[in-house]
C-alpha atoms as a PDB file:
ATOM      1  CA  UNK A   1      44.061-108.997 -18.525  1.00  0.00           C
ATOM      2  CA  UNK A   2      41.165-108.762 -21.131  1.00  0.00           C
ATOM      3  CA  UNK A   3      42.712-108.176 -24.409  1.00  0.00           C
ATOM      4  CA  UNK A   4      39.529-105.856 -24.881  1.00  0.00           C
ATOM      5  CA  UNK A   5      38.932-103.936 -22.211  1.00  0.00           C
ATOM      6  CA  UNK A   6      40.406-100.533 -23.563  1.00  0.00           C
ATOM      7  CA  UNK A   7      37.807-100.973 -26.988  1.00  0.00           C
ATOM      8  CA  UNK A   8      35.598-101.788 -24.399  1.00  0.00           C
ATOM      9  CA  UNK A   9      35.791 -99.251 -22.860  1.00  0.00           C
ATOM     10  CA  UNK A  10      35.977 -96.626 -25.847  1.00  0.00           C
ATOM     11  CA  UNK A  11      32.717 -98.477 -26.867  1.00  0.00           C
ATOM     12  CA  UNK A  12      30.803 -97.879 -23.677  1.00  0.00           C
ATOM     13  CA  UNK A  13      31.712 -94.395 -23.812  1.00  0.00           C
ATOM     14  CA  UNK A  14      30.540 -93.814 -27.108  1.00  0.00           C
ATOM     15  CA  UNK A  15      33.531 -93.296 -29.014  1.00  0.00           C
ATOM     16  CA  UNK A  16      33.735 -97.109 -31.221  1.00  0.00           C
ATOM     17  CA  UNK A  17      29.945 -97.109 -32.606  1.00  0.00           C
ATOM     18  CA  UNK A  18      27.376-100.516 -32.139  1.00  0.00           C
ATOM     19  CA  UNK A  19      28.422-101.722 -35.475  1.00  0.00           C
ATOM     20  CA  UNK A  20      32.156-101.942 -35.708  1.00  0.00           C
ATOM     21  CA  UNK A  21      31.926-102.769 -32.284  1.00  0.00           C
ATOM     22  CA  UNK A  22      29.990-106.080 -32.662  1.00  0.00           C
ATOM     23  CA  UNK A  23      31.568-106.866 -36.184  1.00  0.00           C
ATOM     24  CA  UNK A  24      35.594-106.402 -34.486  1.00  0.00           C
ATOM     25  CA  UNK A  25      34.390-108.740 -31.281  1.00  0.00           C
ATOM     26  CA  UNK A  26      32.666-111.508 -33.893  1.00  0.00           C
ATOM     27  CA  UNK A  27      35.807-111.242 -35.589  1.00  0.00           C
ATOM     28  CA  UNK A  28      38.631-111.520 -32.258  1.00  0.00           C
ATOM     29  CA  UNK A  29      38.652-115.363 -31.884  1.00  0.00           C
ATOM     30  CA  UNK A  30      40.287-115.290 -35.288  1.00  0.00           C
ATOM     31  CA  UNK A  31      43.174-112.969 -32.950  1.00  0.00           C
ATOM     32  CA  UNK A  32      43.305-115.786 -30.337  1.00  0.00           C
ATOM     33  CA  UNK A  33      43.664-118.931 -32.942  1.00  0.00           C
ATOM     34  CA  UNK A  34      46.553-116.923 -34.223  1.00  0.00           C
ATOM     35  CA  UNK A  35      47.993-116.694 -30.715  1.00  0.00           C
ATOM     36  CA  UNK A  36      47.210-119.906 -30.272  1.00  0.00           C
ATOM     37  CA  UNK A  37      48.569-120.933 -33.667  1.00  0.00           C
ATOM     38  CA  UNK A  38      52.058-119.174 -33.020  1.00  0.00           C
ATOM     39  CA  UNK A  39      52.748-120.481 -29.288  1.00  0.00           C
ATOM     40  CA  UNK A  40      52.084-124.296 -31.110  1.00  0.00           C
ATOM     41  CA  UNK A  41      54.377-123.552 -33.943  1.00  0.00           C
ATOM     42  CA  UNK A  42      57.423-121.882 -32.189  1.00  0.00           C
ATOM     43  CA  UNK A  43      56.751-123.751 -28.567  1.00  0.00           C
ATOM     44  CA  UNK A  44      57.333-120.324 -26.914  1.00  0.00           C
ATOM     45  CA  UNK A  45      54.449-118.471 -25.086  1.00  0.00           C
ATOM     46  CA  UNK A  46      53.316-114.754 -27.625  1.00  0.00           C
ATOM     47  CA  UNK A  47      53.357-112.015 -24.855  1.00  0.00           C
ATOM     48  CA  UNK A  48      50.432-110.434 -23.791  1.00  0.00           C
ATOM     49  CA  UNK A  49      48.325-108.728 -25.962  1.00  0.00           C
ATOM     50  CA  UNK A  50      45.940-105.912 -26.581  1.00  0.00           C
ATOM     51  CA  UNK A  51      43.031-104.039 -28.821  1.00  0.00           C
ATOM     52  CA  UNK A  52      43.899-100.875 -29.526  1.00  0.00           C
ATOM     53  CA  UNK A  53      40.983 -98.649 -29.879  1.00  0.00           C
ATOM     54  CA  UNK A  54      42.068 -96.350 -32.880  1.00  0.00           C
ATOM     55  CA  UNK A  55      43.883 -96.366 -36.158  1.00  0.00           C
ATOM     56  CA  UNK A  56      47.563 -96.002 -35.262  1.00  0.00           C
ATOM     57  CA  UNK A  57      49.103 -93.996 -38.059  1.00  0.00           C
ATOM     58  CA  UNK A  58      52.991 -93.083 -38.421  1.00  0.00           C
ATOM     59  CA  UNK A  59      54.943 -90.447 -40.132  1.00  0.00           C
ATOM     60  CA  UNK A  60      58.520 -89.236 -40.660  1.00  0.00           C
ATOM     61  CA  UNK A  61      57.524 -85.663 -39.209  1.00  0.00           C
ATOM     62  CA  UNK A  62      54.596 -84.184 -37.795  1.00  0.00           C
ATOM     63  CA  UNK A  63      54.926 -82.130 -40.927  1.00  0.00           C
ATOM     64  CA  UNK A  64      54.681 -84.187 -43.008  1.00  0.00           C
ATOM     65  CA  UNK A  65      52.292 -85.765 -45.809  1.00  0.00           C
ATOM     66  CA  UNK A  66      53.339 -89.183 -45.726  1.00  0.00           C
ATOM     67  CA  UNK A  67      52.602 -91.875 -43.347  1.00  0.00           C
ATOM     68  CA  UNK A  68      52.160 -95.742 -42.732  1.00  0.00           C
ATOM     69  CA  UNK A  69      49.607 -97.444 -41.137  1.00  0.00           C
ATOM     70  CA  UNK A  70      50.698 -99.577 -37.966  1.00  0.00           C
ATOM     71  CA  UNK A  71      48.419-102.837 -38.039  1.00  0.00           C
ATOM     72  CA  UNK A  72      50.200-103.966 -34.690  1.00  0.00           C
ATOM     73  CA  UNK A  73      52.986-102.388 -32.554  1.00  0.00           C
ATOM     74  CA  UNK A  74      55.806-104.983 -29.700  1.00  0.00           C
ATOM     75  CA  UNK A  75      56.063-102.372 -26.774  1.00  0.00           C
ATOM     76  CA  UNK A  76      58.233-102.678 -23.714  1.00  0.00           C
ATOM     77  CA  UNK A  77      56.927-101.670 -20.522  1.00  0.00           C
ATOM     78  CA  UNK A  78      59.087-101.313 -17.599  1.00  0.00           C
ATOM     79  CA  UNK A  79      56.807-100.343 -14.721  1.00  0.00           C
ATOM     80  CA  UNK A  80      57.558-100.339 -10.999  1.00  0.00           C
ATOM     81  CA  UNK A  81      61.236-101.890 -11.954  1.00  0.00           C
ATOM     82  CA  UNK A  82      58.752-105.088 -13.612  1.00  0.00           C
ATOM     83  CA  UNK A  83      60.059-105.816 -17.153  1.00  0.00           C
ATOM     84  CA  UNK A  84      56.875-107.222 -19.606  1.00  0.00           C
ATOM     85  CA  UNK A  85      56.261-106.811 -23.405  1.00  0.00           C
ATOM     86  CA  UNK A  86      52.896-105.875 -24.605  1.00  0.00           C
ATOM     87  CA  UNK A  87      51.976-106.503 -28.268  1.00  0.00           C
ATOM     88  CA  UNK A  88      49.733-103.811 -29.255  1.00  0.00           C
ATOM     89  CA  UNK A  89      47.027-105.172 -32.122  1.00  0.00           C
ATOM     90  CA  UNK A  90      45.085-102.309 -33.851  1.00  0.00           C
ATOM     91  CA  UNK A  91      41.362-102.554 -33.175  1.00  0.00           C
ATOM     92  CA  UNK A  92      41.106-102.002 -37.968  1.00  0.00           C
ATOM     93  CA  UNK A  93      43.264-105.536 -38.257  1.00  0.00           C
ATOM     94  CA  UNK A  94      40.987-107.484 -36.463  1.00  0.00           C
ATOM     95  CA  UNK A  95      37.708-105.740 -38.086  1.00  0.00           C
ATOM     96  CA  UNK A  96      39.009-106.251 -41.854  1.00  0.00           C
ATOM     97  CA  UNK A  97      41.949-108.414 -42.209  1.00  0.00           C
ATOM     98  CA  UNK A  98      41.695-111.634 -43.332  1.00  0.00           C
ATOM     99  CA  UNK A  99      42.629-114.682 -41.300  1.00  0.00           C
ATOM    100  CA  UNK A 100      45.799-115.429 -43.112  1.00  0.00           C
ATOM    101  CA  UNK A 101      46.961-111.508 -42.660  1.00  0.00           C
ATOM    102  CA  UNK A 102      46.101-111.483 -39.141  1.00  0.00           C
ATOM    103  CA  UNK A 103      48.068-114.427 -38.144  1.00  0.00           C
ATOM    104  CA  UNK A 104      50.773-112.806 -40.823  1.00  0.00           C
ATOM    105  CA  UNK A 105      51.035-109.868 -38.845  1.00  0.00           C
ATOM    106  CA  UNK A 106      50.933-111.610 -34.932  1.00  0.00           C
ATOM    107  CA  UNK A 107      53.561-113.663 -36.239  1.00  0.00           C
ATOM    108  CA  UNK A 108      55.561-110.859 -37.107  1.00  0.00           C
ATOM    109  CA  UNK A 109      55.414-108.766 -34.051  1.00  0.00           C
ATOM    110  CA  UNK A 110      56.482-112.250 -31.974  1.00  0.00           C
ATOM    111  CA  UNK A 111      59.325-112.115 -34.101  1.00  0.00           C
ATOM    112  CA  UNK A 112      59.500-108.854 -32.795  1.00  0.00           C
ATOM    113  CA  UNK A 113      59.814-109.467 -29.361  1.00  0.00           C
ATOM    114  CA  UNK A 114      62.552-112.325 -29.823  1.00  0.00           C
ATOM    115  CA  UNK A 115      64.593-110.211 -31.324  1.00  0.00           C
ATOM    116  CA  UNK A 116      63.720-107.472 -28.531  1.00  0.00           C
ATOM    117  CA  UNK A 117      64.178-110.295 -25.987  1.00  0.00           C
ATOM    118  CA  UNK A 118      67.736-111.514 -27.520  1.00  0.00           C
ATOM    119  CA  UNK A 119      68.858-108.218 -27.377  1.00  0.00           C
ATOM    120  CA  UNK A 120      68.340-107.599 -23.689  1.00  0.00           C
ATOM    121  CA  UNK A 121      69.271-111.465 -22.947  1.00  0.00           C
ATOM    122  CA  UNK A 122      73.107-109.775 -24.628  1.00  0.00           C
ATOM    123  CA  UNK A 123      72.491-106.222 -23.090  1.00  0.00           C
ATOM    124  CA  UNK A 124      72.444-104.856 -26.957  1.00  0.00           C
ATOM    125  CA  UNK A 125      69.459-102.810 -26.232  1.00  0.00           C
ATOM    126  CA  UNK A 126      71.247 -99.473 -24.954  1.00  0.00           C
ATOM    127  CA  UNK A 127      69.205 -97.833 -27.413  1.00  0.00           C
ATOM    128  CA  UNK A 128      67.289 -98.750 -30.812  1.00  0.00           C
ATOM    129  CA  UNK A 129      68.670 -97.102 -34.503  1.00  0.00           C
ATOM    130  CA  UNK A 130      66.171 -94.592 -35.839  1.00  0.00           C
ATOM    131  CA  UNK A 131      65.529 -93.606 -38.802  1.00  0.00           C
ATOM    132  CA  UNK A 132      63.016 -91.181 -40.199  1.00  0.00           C
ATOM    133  CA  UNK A 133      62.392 -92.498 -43.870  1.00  0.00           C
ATOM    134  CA  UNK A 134      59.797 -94.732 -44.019  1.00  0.00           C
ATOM    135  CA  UNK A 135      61.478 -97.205 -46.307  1.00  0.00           C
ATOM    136  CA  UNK A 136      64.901 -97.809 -43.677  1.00  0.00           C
ATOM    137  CA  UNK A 137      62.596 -98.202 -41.586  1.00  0.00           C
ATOM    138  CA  UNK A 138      61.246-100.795 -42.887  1.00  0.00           C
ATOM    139  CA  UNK A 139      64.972-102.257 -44.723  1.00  0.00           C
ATOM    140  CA  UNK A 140      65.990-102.237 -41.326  1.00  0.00           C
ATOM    141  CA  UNK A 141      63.031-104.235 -39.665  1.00  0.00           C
ATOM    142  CA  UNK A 142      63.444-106.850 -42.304  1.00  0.00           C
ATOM    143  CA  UNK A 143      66.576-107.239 -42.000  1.00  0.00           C
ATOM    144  CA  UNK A 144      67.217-107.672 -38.058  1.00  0.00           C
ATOM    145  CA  UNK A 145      64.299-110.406 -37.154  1.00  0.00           C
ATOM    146  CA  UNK A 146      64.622-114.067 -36.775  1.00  0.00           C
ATOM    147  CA  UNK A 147      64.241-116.731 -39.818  1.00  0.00           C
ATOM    148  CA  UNK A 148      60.683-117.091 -40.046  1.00  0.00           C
ATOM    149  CA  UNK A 149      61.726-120.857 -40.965  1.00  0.00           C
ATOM    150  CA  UNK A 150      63.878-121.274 -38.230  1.00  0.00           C
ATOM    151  CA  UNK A 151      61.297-120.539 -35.490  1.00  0.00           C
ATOM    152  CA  UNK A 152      57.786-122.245 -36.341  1.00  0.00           C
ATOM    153  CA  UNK A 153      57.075-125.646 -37.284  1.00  0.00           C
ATOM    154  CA  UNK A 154      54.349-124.276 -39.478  1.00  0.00           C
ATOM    155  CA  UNK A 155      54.450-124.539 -43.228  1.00  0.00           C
ATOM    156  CA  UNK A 156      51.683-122.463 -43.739  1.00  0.00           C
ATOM    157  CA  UNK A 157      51.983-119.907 -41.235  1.00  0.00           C
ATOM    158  CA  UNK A 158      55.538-119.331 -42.806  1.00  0.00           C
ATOM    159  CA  UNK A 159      54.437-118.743 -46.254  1.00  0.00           C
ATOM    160  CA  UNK A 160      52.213-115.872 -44.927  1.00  0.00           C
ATOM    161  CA  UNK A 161      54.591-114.407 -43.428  1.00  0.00           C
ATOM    162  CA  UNK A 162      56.915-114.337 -46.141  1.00  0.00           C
ATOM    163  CA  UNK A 163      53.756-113.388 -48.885  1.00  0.00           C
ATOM    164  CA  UNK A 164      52.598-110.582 -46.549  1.00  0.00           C
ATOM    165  CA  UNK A 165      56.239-109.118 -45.474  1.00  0.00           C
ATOM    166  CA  UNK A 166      58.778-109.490 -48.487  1.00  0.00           C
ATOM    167  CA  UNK A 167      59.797-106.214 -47.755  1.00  0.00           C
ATOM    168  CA  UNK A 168      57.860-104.535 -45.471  1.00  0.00           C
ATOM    169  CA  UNK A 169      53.820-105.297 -45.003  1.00  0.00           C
ATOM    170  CA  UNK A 170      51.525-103.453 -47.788  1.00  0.00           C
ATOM    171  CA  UNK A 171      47.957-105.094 -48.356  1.00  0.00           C
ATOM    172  CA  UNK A 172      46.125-102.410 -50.200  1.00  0.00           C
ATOM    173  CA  UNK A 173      42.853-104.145 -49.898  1.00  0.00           C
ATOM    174  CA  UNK A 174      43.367-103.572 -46.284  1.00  0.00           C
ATOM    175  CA  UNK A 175      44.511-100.558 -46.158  1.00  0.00           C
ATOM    176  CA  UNK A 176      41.335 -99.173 -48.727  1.00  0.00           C
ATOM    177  CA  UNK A 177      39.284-100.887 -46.057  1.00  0.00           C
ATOM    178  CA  UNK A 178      40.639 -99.168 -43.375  1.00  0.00           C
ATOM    179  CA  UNK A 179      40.457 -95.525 -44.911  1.00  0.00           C
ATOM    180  CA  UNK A 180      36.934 -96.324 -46.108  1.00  0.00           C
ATOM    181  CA  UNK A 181      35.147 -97.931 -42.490  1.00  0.00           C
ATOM    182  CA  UNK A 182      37.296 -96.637 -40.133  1.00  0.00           C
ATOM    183  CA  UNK A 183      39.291 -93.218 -41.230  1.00  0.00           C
ATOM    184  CA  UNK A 184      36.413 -91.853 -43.625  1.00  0.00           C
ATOM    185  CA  UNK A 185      34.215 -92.594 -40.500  1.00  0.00           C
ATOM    186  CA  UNK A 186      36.461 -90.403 -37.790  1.00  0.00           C
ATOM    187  CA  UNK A 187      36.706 -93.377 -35.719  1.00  0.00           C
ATOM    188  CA  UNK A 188      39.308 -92.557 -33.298  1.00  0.00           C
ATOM    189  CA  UNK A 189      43.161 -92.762 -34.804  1.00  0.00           C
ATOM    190  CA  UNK A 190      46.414 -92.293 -33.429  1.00  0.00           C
ATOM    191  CA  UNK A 191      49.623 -90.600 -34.757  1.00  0.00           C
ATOM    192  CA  UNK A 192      52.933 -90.991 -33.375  1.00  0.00           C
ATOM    193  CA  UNK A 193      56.380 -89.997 -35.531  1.00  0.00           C
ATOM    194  CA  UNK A 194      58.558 -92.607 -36.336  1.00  0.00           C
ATOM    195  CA  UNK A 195      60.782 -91.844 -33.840  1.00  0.00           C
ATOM    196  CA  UNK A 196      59.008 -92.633 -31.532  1.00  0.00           C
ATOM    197  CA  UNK A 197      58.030 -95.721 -32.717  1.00  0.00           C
ATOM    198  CA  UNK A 198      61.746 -96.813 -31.085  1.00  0.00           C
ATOM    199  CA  UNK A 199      62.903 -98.590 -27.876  1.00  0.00           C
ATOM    200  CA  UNK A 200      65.316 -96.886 -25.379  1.00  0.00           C
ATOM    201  CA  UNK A 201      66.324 -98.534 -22.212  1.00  0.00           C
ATOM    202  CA  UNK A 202      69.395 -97.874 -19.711  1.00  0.00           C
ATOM    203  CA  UNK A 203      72.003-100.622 -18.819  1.00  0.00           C
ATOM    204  CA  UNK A 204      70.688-100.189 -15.509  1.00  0.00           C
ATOM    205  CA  UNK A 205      67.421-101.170 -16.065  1.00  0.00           C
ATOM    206  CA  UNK A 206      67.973-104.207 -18.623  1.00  0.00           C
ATOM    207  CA  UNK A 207      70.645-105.480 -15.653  1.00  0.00           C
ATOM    208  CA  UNK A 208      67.731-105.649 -13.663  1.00  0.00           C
ATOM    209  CA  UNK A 209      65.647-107.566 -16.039  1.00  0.00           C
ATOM    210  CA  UNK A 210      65.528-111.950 -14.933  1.00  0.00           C
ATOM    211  CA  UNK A 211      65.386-114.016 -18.279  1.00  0.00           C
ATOM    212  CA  UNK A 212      64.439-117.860 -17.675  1.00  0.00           C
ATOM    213  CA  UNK A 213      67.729-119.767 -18.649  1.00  0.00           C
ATOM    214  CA  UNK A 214      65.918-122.107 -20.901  1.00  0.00           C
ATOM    215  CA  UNK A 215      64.288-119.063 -22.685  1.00  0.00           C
ATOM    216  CA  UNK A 216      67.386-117.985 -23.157  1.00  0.00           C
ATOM    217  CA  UNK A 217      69.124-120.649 -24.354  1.00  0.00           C
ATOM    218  CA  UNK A 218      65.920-121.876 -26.716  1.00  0.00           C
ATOM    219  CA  UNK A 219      66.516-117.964 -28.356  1.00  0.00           C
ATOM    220  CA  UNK A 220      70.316-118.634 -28.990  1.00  0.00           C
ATOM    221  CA  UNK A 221      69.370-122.183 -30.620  1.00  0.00           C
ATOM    222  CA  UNK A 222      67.028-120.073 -32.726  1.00  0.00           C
ATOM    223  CA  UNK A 223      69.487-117.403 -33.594  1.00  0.00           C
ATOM    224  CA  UNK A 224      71.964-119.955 -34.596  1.00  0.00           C
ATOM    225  CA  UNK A 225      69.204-121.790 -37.090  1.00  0.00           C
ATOM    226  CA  UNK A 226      68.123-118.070 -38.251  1.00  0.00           C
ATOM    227  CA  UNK A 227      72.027-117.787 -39.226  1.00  0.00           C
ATOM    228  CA  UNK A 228      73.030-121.066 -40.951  1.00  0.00           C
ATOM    229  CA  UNK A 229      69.427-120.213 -43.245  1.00  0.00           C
ATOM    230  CA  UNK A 230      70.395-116.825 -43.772  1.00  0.00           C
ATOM    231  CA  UNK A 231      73.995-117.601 -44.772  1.00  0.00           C
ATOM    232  CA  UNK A 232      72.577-120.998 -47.312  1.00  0.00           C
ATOM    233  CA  UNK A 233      70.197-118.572 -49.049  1.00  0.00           C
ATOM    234  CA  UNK A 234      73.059-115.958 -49.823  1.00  0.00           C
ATOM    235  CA  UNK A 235      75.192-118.899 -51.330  1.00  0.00           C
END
C-alpha cells in the first residue's frame, strides 16, 4: 500500500492545492525515517500507515466549542474476518511538524498499538472506556501505554517523547501553523466526537484474531519492564 495514495488522490482531484501538495511530499521521507527509526529502536515492525488528507479535529459534542486536534490516530480494522491496525498520520503533521515532533508523535501511536495489541493478546478489549472531557481523555491515554524506556533502545527518541507528551501532546507552534496554512485555507478537515475516537470489538471476533507467539511473548517482556519502571519511579 502507498502511504499516499488517498492525498494523492484528494490532490488530483483538486481538493489538496499544488503547493501544500509538493511541500507535504518533500517533507514525507522525514515520516518514513521515523518508521524506520522506531522498528530499529523497539525491534518490532510499526503497522501500516497512512496520509490522511484533512485536518482531523475532535470534540466532546457536536455541540460543542471545544476541540483537539488529532496529529495521528491507531485504528483497528477488522475486514472480511482479517484483523490489521492502520496508523492514521494527518496529512498537517507531516507539512509543519518538525522532525523531532513527528517521530514524537509515530512513536506514540506505536505505543498505541502495543497496548491495543496486549489487550487482544489477553482478550481485555471487549470494549474501550470513554470519556467525553477532553482532559480524561487524555489522563487516561497517558496513563495506560507502555514505558517509553522500556520499549526503544533510543535515548533520543525517548526524550521526545517524554518532552512532547508529559501529559497529553500540545505544541502551539504547530497547532498556530496548522490553523494558519491549513484551517484558515479550508483545506479539507475532519470532525469526529470523542466517542468515537474509541475501539469496540466482540469476544468473538478478537477469538478469531492469530497473534505470532514470539510477538506475544516479546509484548509481555515489555509489559513486565514498563512495570518494574513504573513502580521505581513511584518509590
Amino acid at each position: 500500500m502507498d502511504p499516499l495514495v488517498r492525498f494523492k488522490d484528494a490532490h488530483s482531484k483538486g481538493v489538496i492545492p499544488d503547493d501544500v501538495f509538493e511541500l507535504t511530499t518533500s517533507r514525507f521521507p522525514i515520516t518514513i525515517a521515523g518508521i524506520n527509526r522506531i522498528e530499529k529502536a523497539s525491534g518490532i515492525r510499526y503497522p501500516v500507515a497512512y496520509v490522511e488528507p484533512s485536518l482531523v479535529l475532535t470534540s466532546p459534542s457536536q455541540n460543542s466549542y471545544e476541540f483537539g486536534i488529532l496529529f495521528a490516530r491507531t485504528i483497528p480494522v477488522l475486514f472480511e474476518e482479517t484483523f490489521q491496525v492502520v496508523i492514521q498520520i494527518s496529512a498537517p503533521l507531516v507539512a509543519y511538524g518538525l522532525k523531532g515532533t513527528i517521530h514524537a508523535i509515530l512513536a506514540h501511536e506505536f505505543l498505541h498499538f502495543l497496548d491495543l495489541m496486549r489487550k487482544i493478546s489477553k482478550m481485555e478489549l471487549l470494549s474501550d472506556e470513554l470519556s467525553g472531557n477532553l482532559f480524561e481523555n487524555v489522563y487516561s491515554d497517558e496513563t495506560r501505554l507502555f514505558e517509553p524506556r522500556a520499549v526503544f533502545k533510543d535515548r533520543t527518541l525517548i526524550n521526545h517523547i517524554t518532552k512532547k507528551f508529559p501529559a497529553g501532546f500540545r505544541d502551539f507552534k504547530l497547532e498556530d501553523k496548522v490553523m494558519k496554512f491549513w484551517a484558515d485555507r479550508n483545506l479539507p478537515k475532519s470532525n469526529i466526537s470523542l466517542d468515537s475516537n474509541n475501539v469496540k470489538l466482540s469476544a468473538e471476533s478478537i477469538s478469531k484474531i492469530n497473534l505470532d507467539p514470539a510477538f506475544v511473548s516479546k509484548m509481555k517482556h515489555l509489559e513486565e519492564k514498563s512495570s518494574k519502571i513504573n513502580k521505581k519511579r513511584l518509590y
